[in-house]
Protein backbone atom coordinates (compact mmCIF):
# COMPACT_ATOMS: atom_id res chain seq x y z
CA UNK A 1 2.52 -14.03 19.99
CA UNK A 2 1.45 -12.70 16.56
CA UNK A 3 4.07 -11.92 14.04
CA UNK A 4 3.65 -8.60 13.42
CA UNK A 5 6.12 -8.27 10.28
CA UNK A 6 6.69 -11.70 8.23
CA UNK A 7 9.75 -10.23 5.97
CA UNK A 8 9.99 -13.73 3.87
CA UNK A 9 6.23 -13.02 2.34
CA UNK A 10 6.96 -9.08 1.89
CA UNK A 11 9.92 -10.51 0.17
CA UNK A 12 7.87 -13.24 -1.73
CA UNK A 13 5.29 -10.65 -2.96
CA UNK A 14 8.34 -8.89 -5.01
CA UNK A 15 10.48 -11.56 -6.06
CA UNK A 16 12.83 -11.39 -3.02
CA UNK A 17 14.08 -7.86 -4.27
CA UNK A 18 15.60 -6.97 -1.07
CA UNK A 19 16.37 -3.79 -2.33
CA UNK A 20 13.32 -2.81 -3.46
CA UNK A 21 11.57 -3.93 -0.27
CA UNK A 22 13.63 -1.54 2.07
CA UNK A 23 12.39 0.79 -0.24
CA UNK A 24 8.70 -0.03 0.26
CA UNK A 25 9.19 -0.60 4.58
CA UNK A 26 10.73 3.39 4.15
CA UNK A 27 7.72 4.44 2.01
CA UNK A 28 5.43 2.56 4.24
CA UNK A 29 6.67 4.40 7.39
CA UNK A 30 6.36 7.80 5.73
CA UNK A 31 2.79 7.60 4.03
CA UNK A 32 1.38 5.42 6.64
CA UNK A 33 2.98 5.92 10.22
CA UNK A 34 -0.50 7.92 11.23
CA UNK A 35 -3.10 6.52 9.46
CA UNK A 36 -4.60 4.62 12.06
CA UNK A 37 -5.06 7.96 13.44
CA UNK A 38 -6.22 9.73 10.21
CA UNK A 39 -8.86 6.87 10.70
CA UNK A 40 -10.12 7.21 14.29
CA UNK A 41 -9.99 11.04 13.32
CA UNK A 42 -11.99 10.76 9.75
CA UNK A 43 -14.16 8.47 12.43
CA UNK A 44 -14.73 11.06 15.25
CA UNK A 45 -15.81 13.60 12.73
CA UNK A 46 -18.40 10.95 10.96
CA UNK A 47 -17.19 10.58 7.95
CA UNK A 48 -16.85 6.60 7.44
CA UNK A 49 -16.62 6.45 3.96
CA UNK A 50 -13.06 8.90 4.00
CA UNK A 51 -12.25 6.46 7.17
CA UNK A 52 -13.06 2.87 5.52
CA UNK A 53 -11.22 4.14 2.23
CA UNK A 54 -7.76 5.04 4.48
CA UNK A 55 -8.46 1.20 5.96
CA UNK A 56 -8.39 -0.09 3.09
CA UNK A 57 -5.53 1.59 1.56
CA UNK A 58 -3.71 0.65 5.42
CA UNK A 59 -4.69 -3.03 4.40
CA UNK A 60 -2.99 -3.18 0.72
CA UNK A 61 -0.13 -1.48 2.20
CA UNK A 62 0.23 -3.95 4.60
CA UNK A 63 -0.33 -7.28 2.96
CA UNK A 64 2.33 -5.66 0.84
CA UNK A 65 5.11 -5.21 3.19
CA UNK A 66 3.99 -8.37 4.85
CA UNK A 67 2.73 -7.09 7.73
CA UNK A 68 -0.59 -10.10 7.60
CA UNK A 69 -1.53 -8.77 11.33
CA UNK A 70 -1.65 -5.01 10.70
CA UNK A 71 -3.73 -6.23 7.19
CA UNK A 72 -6.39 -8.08 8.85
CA UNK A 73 -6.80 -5.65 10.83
CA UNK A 74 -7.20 -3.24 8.75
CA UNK A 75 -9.43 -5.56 6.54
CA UNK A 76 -11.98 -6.05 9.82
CA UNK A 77 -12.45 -2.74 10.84
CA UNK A 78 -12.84 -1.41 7.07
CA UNK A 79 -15.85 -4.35 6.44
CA UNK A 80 -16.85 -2.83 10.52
CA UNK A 81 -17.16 0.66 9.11
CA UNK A 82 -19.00 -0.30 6.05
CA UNK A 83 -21.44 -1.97 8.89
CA UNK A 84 -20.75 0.59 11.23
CA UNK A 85 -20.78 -1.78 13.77
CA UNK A 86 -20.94 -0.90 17.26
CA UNK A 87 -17.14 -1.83 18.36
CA UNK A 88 -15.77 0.45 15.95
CA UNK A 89 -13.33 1.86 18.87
CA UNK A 90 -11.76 -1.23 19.96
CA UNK A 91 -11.32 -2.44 16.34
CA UNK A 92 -9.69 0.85 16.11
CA UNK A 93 -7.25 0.61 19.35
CA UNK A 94 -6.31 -2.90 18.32
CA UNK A 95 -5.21 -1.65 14.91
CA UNK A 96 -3.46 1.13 16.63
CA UNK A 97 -1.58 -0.19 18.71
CA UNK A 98 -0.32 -3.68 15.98
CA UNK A 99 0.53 -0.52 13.85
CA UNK A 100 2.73 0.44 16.91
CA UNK A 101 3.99 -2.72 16.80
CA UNK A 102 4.56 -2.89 13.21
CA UNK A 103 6.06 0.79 12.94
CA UNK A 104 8.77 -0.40 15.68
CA UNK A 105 9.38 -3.10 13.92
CA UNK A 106 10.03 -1.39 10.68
CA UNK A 107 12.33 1.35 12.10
CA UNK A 108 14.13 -1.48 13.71
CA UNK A 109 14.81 -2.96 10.26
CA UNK A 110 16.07 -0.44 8.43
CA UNK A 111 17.54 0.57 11.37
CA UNK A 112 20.07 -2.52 10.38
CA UNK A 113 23.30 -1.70 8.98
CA UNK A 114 22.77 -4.22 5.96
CA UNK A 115 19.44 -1.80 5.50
CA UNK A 116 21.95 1.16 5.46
CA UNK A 117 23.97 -0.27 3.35
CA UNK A 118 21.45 -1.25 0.86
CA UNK A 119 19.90 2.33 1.44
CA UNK A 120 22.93 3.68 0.27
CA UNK A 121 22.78 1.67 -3.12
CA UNK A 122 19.27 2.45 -3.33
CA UNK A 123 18.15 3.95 -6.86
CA UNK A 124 14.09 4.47 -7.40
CA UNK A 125 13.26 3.12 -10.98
CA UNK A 126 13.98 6.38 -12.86
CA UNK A 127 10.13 7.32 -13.92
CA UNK A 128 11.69 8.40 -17.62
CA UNK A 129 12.91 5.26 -18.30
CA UNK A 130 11.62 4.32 -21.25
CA UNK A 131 10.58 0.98 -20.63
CA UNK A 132 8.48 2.34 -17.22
CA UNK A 133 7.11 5.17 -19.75
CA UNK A 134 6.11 2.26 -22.28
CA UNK A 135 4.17 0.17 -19.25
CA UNK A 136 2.90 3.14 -17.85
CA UNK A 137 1.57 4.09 -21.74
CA UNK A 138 0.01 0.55 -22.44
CA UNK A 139 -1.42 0.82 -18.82
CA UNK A 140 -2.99 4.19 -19.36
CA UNK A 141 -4.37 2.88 -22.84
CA UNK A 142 -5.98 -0.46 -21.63
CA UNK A 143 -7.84 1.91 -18.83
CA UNK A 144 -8.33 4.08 -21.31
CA UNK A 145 -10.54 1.80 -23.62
CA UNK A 146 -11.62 -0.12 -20.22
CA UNK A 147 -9.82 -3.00 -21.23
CA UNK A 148 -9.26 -5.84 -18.65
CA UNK A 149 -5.83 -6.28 -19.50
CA UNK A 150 -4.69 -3.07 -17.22
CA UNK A 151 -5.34 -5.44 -14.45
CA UNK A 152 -3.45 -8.23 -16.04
CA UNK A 153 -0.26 -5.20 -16.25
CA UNK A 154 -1.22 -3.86 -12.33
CA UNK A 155 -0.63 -7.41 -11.27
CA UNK A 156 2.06 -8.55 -13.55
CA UNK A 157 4.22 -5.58 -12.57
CA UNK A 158 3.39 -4.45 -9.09
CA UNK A 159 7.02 -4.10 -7.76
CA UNK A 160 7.60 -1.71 -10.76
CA UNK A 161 4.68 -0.01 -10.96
CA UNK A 162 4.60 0.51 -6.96
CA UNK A 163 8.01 1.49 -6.81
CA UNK A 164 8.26 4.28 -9.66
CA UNK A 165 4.34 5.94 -9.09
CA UNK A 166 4.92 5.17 -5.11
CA UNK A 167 2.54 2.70 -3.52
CA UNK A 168 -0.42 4.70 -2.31
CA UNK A 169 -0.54 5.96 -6.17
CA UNK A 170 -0.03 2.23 -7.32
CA UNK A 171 -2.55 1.44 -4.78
CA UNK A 172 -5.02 3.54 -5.93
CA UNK A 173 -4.74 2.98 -9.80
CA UNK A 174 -5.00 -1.21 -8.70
CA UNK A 175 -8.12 -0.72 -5.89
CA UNK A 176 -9.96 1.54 -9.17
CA UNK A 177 -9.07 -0.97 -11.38
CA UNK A 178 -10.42 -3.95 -9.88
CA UNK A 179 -13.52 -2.20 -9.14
CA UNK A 180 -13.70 -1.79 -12.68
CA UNK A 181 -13.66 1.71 -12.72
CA UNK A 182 -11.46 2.14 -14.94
CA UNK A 183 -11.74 6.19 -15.32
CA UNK A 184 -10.68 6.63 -12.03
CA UNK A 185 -7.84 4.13 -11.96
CA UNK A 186 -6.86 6.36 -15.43
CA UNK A 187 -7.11 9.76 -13.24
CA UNK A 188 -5.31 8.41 -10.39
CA UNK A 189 -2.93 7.57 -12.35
CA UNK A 190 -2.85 10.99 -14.72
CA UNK A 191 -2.36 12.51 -11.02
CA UNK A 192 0.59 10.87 -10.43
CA UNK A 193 2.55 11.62 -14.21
């Protein structure tokens, strides 16, 4: 049976900041509970590009959470609609139904009075701080002058940058950035401030 939500590598990927990772599972059920549907709908109407862009975004938010079954998924059927390949509706059933899985799964865990708990002790990095308003400034300069180093910053501090501009944002900014364009990354990121 595949695991469909490995909690030790969400944890891993933020420094075993339980706090911080109830905080993503809750943001990951609320921007991303329907977009295997949003997909298979942006599919119907023919519009791959809008549907391989929401796999993609399905698959960082995913691998982030640690949900590695729900992210290669993802990752197949967004390389399947860049092909559009010809099982393009069972690559989309399997995803929906390990997102199923995975949304269970999720609810179930903060679901747990230790997630209540924690929920109730739960503070979002305050976006005025001023050291988030100094990494989100040297951030928005490297991208700026389309410096490298705003990758070096997007990796370096994911947890914080994910959990004060929200993941999808910090998503965004990061999938720009390492595309190397770095004038989107800056506007997805302008968006968000």
């Amino acid at each position: 049976m595949v695991r469909i939500l490995d909690v030790e590598n969400g944890l891993g990927r933020i420094m075993g900041d339980r706090i911080l990772y109830l905080k993503i599972l809750r943001r990951f059920l609320h921007d991303h509970g329907t977009t295997p549907c949003q997909i298979r709908a942006e599919f119907d109407t023919g519009n791959y590009v809008s549907a391989r862009l929401k796999a993609h975004t399905l698959k960082g938010a995913a691998g982030m959470i640690g949900a590695r079954h729900v992210h290669s998924l993802s990752e197949t059927l967004e390389s399947a609609l860049r092909a559009q390949a010809p099982d393009l509706a069972q690559q989309m059933l399997q995803l929906e139904l390990a997102q199923d899985q995975l949304l269970g799964a999720v609810s179930s865990m903060l679901g747990t009075p230790e997630a209540n708990h924690t929920a109730a002790q739960d503070v979002a990095p305050d976006p005025a701080a001023p050291a988030i308003q100094l990494l989100l400034a040297r951030l928005a300069s490297h991208l700026r002058e389309g410096d490298g180093a705003a990758i070096d910053i997007l990796e370096n501090s994911a947890s914080l940058l994910a959990a004060s501009l929200g993941v999808n944002v910090y998503q965004e900014v990061a999938a720009a950035a390492h595309e190397f364009d770095f004038e989107g990354a800056l506007a997805a990121l302008l968006r968000r401030r």
